[in-house]
N, C-alpha and C. Protein backbone atom coordinates (compact mmCIF):
# COMPACT_ATOMS: atom_id res chain seq x y z
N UNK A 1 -8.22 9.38 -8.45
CA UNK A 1 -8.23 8.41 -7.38
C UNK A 1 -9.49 8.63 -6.57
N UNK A 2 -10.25 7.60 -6.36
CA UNK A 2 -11.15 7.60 -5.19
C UNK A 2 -11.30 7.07 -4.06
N UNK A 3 -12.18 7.90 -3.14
CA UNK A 3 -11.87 6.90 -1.97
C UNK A 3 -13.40 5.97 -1.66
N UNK A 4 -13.14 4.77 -0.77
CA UNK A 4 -14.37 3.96 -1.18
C UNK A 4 -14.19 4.49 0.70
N UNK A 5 -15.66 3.96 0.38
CA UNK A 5 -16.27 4.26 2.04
C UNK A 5 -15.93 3.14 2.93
N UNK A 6 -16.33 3.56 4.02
CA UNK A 6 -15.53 2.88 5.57
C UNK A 6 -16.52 1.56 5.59
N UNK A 7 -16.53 0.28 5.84
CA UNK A 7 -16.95 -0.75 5.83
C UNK A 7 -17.91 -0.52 7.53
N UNK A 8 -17.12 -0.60 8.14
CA UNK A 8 -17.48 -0.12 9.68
C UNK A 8 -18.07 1.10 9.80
N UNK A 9 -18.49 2.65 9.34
CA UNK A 9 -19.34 3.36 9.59
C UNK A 9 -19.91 3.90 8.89
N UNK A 10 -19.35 3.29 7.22
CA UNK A 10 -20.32 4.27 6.16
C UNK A 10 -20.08 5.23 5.99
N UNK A 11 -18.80 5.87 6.42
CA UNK A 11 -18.53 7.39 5.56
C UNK A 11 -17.21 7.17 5.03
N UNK A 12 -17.01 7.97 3.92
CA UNK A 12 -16.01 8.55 3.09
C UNK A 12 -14.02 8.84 3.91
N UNK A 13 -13.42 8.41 3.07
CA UNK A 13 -12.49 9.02 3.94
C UNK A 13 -12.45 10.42 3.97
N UNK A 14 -12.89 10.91 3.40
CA UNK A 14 -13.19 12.83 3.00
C UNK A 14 -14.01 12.91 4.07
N UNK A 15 -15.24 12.43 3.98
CA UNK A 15 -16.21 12.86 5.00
C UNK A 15 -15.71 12.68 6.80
N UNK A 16 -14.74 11.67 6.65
CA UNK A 16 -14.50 11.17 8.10
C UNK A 16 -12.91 12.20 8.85
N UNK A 17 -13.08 12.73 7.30
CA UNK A 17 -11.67 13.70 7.94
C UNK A 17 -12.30 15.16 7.82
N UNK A 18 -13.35 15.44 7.54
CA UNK A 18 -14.17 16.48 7.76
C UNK A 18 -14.69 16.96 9.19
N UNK A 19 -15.31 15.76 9.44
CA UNK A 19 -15.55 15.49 10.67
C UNK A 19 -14.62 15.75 11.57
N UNK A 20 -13.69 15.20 11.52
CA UNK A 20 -12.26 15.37 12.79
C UNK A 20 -12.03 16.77 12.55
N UNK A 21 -12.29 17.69 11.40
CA UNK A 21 -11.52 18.48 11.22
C UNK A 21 -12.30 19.41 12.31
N UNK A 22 -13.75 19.48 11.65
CA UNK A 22 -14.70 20.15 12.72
C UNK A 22 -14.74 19.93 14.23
N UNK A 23 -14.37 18.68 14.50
CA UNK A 23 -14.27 18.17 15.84
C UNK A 23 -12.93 18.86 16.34
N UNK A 24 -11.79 18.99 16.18
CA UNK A 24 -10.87 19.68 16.52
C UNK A 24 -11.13 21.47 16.55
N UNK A 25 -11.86 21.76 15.68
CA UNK A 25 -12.19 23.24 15.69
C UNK A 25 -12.65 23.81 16.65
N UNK A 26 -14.05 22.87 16.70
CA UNK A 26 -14.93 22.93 18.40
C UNK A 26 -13.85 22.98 19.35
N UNK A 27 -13.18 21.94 19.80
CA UNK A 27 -12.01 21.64 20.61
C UNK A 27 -11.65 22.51 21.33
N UNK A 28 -10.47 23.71 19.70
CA UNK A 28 -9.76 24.63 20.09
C UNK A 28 -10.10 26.01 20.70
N UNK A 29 -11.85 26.25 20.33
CA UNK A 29 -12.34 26.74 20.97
C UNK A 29 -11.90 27.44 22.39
N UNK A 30 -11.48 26.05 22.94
CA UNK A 30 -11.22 26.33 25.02
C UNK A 30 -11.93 25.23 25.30
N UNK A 31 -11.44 24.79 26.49
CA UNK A 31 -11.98 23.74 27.43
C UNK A 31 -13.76 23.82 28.20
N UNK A 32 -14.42 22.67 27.93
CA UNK A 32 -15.69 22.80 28.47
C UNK A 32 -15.33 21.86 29.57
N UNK A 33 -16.46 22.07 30.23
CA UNK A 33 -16.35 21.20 32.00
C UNK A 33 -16.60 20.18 31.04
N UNK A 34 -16.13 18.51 31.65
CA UNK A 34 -16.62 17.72 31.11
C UNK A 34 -17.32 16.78 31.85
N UNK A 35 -17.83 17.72 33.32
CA UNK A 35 -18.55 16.53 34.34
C UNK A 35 -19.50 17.55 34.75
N UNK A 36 -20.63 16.71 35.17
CA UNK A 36 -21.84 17.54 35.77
C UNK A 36 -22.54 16.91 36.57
N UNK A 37 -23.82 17.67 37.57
CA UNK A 37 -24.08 17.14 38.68
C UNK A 37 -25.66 17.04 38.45
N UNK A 38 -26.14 15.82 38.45
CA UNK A 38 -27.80 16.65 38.25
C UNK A 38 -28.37 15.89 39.58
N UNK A 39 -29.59 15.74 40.07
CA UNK A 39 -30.17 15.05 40.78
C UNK A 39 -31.21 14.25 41.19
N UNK A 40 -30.74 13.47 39.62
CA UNK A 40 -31.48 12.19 39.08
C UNK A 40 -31.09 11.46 40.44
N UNK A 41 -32.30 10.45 40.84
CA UNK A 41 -31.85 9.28 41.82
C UNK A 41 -31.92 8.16 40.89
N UNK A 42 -32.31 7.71 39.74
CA UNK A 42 -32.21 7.02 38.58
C UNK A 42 -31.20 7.11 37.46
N UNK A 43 -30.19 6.45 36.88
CA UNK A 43 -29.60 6.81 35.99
C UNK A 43 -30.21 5.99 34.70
N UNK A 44 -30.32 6.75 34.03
CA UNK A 44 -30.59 6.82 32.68
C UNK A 44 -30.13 7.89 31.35
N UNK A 45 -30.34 7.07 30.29
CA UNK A 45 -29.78 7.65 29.29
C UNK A 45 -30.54 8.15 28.15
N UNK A 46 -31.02 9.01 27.66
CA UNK A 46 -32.25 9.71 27.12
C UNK A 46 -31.36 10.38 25.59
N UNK A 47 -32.33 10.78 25.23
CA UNK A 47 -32.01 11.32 23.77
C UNK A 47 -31.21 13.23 24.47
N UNK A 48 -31.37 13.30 25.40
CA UNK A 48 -30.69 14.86 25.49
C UNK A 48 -29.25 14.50 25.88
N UNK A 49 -28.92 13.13 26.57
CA UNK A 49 -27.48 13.22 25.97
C UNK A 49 -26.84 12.65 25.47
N UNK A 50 -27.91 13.25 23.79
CA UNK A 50 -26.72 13.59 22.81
C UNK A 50 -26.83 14.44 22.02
N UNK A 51 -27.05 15.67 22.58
CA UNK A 51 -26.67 16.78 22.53
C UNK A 51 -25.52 17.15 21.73
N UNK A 52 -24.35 16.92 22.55
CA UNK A 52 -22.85 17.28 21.66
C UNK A 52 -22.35 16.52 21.27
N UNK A 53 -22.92 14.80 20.77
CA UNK A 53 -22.45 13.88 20.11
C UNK A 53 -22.54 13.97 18.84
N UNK A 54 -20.98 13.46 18.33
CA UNK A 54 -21.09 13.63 17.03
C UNK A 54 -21.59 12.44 16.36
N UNK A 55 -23.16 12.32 15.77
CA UNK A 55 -23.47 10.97 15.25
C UNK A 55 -23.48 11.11 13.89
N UNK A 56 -23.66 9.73 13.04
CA UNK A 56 -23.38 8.61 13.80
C UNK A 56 -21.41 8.66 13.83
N UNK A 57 -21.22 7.02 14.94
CA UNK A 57 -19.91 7.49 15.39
C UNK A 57 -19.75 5.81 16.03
N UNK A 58 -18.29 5.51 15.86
CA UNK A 58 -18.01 4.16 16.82
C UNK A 58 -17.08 4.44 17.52
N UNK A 59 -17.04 5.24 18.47
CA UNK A 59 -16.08 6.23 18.99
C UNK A 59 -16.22 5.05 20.44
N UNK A 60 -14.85 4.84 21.09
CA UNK A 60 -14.57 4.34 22.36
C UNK A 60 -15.16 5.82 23.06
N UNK A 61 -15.03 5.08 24.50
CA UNK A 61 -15.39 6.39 25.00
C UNK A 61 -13.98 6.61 26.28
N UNK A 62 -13.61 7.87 25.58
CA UNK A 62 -12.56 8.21 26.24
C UNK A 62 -12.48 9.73 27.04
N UNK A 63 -12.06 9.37 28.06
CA UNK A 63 -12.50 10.68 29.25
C UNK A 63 -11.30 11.23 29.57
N UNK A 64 -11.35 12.92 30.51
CA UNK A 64 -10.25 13.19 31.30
C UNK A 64 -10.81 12.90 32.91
N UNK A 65 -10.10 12.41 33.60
CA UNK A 65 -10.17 12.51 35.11
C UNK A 65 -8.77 12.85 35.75
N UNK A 66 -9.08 13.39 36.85
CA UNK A 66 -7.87 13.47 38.10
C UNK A 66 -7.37 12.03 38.71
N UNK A 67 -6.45 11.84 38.27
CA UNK A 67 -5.80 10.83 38.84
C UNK A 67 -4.74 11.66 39.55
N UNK A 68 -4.63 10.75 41.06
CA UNK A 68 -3.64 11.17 41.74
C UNK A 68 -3.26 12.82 41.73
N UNK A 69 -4.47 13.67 42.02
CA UNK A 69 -3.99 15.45 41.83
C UNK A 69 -3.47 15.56 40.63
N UNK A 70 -3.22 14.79 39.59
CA UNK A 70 -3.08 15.29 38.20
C UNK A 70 -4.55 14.99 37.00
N UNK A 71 -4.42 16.23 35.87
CA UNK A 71 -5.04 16.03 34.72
C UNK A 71 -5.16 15.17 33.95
N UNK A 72 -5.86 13.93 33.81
CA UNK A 72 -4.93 13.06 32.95
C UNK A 72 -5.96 13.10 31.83
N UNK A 73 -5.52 12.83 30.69
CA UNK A 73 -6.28 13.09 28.91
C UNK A 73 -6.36 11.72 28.52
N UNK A 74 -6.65 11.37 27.81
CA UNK A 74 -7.04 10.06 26.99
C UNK A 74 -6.98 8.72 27.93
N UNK A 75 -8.19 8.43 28.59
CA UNK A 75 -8.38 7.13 29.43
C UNK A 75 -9.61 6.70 28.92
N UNK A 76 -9.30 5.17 28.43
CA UNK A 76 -10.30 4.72 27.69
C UNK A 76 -11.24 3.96 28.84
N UNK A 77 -12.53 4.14 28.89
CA UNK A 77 -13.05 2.88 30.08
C UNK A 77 -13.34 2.00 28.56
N UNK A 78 -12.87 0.83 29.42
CA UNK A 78 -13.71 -0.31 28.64
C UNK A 78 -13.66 -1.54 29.77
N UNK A 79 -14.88 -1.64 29.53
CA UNK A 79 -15.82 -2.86 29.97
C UNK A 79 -15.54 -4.42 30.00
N UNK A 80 -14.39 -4.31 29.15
CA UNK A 80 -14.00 -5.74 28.74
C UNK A 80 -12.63 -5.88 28.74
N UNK A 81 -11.74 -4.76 29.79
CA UNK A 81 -11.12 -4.97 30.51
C UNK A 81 -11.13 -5.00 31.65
N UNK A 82 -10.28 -6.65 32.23
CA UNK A 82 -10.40 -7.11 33.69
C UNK A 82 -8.91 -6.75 34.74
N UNK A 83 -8.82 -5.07 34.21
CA UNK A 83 -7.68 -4.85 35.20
C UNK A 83 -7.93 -3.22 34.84
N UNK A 84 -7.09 -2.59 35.75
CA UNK A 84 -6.99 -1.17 35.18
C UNK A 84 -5.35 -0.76 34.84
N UNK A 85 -5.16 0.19 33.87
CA UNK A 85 -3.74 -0.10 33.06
C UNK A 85 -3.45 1.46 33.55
N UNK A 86 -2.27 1.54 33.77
CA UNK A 86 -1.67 2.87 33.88
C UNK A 86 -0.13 2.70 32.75
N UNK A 87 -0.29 3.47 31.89
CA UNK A 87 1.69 3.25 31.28
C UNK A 87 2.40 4.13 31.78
N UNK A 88 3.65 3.42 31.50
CA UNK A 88 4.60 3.69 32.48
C UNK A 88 5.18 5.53 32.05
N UNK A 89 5.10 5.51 30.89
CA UNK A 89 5.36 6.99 30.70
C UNK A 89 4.45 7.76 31.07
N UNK A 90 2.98 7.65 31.44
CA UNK A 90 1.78 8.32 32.41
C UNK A 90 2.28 8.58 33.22
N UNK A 91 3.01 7.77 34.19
CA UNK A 91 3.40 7.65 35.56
C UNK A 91 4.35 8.81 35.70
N UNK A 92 5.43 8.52 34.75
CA UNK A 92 6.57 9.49 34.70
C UNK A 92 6.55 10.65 34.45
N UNK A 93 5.09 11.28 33.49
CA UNK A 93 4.50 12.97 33.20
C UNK A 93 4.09 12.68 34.76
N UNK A 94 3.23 12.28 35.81
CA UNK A 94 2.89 12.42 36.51
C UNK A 94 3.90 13.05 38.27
N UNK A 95 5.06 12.31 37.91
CA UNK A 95 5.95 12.74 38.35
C UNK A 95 5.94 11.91 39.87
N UNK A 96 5.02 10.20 39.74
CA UNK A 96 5.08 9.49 40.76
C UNK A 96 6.40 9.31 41.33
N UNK A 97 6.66 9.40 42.80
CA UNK A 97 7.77 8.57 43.15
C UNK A 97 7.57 7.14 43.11
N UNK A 98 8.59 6.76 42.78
CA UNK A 98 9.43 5.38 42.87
C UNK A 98 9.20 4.57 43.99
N UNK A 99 8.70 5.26 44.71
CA UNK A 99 8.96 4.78 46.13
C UNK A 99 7.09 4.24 46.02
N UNK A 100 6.18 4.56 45.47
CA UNK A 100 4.52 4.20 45.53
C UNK A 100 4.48 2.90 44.51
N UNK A 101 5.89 2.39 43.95
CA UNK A 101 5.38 1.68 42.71
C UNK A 101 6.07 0.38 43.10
N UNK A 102 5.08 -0.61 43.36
CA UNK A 102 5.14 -1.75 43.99
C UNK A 102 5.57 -2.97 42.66
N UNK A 103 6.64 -3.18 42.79
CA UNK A 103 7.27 -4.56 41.56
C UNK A 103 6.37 -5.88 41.84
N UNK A 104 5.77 -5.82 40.47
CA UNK A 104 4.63 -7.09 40.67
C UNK A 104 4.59 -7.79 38.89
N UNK A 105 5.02 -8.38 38.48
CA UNK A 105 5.04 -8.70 37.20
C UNK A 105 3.67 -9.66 37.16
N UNK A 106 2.94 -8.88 35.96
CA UNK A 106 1.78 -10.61 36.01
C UNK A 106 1.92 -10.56 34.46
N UNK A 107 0.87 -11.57 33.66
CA UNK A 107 0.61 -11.33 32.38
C UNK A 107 -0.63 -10.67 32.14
N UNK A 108 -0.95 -9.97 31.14
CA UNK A 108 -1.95 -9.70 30.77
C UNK A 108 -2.12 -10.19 29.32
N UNK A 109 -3.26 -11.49 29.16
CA UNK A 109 -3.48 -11.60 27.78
C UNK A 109 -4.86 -10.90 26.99
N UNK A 110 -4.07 -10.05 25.81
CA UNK A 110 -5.61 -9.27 25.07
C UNK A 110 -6.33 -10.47 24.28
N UNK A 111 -7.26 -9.60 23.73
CA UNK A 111 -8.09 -10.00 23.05
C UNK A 111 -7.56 -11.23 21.85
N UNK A 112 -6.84 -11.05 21.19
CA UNK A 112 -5.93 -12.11 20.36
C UNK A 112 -5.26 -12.94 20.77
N UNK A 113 -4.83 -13.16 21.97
CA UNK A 113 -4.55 -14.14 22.30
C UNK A 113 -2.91 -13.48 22.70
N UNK A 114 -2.79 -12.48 22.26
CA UNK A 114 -0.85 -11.80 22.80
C UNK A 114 -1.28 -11.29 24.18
N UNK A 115 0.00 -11.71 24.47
CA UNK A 115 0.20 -11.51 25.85
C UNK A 115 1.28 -10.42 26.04
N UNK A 116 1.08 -9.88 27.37
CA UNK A 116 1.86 -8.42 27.95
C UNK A 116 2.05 -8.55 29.22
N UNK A 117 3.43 -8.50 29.11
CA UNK A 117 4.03 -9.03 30.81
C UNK A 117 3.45 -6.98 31.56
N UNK A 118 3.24 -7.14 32.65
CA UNK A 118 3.24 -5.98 33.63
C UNK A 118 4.85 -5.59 34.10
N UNK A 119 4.80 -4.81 34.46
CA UNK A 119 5.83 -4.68 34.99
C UNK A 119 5.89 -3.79 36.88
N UNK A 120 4.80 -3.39 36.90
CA UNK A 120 4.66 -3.01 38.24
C UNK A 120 3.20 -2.59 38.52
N UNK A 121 2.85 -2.65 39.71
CA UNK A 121 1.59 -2.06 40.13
C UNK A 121 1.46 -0.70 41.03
N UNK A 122 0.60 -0.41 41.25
CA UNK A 122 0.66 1.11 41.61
C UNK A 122 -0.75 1.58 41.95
N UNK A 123 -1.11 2.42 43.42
CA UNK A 123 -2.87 2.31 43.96
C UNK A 123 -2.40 3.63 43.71
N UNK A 124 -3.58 4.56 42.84
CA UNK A 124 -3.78 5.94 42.82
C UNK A 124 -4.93 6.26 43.24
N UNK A 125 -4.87 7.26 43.47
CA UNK A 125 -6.60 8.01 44.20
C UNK A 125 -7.21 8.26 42.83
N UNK A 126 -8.26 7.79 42.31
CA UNK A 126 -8.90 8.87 40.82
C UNK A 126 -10.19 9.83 42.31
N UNK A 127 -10.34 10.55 41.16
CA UNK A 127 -11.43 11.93 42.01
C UNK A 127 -12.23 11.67 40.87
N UNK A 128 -13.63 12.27 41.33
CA UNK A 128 -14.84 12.51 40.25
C UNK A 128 -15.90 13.39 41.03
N UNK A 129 -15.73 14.75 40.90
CA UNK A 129 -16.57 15.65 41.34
C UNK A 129 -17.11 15.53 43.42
N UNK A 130 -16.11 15.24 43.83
CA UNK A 130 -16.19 14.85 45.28
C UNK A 130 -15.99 13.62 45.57
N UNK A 131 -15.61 12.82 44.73
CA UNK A 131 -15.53 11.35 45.14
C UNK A 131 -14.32 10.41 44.88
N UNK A 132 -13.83 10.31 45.82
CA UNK A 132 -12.38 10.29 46.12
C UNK A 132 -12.32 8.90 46.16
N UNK A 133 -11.49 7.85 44.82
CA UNK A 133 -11.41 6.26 45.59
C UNK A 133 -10.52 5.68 44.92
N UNK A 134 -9.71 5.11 45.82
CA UNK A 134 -7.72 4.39 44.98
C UNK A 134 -8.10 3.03 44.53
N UNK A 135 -7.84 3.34 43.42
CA UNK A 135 -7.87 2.35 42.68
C UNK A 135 -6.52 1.37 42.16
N UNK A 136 -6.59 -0.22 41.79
CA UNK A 136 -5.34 -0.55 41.51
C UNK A 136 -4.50 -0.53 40.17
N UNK A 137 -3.88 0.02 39.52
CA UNK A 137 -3.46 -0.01 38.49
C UNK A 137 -2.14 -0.84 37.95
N UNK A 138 -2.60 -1.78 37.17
CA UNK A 138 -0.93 -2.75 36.80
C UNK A 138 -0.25 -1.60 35.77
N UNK A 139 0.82 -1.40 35.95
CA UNK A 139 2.00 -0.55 35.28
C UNK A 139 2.67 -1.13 33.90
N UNK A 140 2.41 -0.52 32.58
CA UNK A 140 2.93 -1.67 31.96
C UNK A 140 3.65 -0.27 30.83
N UNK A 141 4.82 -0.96 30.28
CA UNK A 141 5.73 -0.28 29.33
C UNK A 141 5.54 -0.47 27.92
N UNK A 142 4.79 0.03 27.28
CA UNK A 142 4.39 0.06 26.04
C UNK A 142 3.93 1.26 25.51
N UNK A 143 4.09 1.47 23.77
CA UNK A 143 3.33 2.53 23.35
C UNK A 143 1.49 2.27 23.12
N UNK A 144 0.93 3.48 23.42
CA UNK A 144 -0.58 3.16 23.31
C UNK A 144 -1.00 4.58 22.60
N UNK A 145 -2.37 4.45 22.18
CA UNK A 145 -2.94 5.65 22.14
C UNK A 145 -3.71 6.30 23.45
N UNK A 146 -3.29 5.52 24.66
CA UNK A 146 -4.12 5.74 25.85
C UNK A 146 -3.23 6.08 26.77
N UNK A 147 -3.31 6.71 27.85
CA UNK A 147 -2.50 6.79 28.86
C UNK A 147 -3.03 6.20 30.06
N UNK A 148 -4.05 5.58 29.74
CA UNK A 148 -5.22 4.86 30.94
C UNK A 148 -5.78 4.09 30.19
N UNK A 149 -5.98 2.73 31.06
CA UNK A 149 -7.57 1.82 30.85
C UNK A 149 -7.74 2.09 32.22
N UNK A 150 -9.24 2.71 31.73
CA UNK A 150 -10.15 1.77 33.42
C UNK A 150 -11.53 0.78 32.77
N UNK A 151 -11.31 -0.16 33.55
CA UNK A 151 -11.92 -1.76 33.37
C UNK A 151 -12.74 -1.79 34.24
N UNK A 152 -12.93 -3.13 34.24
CA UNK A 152 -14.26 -3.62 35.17
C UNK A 152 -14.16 -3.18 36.50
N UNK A 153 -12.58 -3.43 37.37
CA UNK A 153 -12.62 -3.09 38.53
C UNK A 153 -13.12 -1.22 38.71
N UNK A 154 -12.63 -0.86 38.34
CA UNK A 154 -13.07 1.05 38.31
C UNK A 154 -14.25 1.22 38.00
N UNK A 155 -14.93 0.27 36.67
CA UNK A 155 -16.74 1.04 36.63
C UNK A 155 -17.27 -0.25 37.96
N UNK A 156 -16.66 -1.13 38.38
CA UNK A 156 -18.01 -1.70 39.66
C UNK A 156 -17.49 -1.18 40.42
N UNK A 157 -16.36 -0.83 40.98
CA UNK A 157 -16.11 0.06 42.37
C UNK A 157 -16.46 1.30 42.45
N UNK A 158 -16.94 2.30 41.43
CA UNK A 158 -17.36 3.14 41.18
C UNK A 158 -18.76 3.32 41.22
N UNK A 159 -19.06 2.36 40.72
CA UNK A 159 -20.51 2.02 39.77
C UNK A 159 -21.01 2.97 39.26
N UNK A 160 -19.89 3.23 38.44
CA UNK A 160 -20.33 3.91 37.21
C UNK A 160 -21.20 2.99 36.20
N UNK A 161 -21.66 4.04 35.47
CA UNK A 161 -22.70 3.39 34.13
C UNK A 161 -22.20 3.86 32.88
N UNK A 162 -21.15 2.70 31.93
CA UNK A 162 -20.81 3.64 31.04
C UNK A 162 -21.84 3.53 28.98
N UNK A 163 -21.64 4.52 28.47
CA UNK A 163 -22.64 4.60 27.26
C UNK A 163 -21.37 4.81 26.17
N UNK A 164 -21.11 3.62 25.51
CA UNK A 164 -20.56 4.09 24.26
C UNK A 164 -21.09 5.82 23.42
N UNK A 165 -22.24 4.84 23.18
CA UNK A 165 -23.16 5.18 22.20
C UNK A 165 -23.56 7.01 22.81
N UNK A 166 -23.84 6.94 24.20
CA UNK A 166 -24.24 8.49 24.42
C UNK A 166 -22.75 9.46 24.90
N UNK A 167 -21.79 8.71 24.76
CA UNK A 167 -20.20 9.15 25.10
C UNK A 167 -20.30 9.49 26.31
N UNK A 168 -20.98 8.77 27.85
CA UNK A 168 -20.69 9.39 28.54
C UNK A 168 -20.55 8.26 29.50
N UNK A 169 -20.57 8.83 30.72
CA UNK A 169 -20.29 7.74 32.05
C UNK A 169 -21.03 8.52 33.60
N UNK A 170 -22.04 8.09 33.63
CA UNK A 170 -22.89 8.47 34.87
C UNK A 170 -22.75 7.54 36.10
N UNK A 171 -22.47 8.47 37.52
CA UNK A 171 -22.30 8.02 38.77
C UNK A 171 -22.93 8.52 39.31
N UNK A 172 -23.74 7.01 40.30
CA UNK A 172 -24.69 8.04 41.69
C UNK A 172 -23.61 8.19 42.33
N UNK A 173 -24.12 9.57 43.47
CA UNK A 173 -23.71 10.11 44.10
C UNK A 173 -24.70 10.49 45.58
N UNK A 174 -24.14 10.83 46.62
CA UNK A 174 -25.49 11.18 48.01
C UNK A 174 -26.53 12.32 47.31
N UNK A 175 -25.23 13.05 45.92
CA UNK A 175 -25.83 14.25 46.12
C UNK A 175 -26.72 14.56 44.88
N UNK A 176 -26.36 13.37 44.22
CA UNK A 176 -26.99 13.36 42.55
C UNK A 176 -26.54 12.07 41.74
N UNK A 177 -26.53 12.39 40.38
CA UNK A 177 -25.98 11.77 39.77
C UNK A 177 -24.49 12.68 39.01
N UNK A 178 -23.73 12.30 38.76
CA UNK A 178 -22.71 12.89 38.04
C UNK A 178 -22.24 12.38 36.99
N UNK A 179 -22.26 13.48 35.67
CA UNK A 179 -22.06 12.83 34.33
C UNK A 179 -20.89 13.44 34.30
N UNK A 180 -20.22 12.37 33.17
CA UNK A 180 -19.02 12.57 32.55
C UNK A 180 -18.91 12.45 31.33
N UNK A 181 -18.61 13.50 30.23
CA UNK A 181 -18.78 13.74 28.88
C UNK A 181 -17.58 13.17 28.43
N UNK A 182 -17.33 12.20 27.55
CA UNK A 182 -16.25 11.41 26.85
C UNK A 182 -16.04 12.48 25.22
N UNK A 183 -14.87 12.94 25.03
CA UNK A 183 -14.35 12.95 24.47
C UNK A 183 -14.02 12.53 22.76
N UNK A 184 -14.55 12.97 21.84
CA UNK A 184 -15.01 11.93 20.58
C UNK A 184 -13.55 12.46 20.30
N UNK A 185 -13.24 13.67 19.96
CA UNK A 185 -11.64 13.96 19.29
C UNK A 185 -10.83 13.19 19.97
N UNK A 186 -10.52 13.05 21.13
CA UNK A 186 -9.39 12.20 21.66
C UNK A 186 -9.71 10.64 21.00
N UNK A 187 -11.10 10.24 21.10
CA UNK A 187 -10.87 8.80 20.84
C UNK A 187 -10.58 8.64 19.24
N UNK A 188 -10.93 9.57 18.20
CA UNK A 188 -10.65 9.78 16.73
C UNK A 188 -9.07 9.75 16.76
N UNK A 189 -8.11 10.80 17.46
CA UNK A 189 -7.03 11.18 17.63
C UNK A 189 -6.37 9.42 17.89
């Protein structure tokens, strides 16, 4: 039996599970910071970071941040969402009260044209290396591979700058710029 290569990135299914395999190895290693401070007054994106990118790669770019005083793992930003998504089982590891989660049903229609009723909304604080700002999140009950979208509202209220391609997400700051290293195993995972 053989396997034919990936239409979308040109590798092998062997080769593409090689990859993950190594990517998980690094991983287990231990935890690296995944934010940093430099003190660029320009943001830009240069060939040094990509450094720890695994290329080539069509990897979303998926981050950890502090939401609400918690850790949270797999939050995809994307750009071409016009809301920010929290699921409802996020909420519930998080251990929100009941009492912060405001009943607001809207629709949300994706990309295909299916639609996804909300089921509640909910303002959390996200943090990013000193920078503290509540954002709105519609609450919705479904399985995902994400436990977060942040969308358009989070990178312009932020103004963040995000890079598929360099896996990361840079914010000015008074005091710099601050990068945020995305995650290639989580978005493979």
């Amino acid at each position: 039996m053989s396997s034919v290569g990936s239409d979308i990135c040109g590798t092998s299914y062997s080769a593409a599970k090689r990859h993950a395999k190594v990517s998980k190895t690094e991983k287990e290693k231990g935890p690296r910071k995944n934010t940093t401070i430099t003190n660029q007054k320009e943001i830009i994106f240069d060939e040094t970071d990509m450094l720890d990118v695994q290329d080539p790669h069509h990897d979303g770019l998926v981050i950890t941040l502090y939401i609400a005083n918690h850790f949270v793992r797999r939050i995809l930003v994307d750009g071409g969402s016009s809301v920010n998504i929290i699921l409802l089982d996020a909420l519930k590891r998080m251990s929100i009260p009941e009492s912060d989660i405001v009943t607001r049903s809207s629709v949300l229609i994706g990309f295909s044209g299916e639609t996804k009723h909300t089921i509640d909304e909910i303002k959390l604080p996200t943090y990013i290396e000193g920078v503290n700002f509540v954002q709105r999140f519609c609450v919705i009950d479904t399985l995902s591979s994400y436990n977060v979208i942040l969308g358009r509202p989070w990178i312009h209220e932020m103004k963040v700058v995000p890079s598929t391609y360099h896996q990361r997400v840079k914010m000015p700051t008074s005091w710099g710029t601050v990068k945020i290293t995305g995650d290639q195993q989580e978005s493979k995972e």
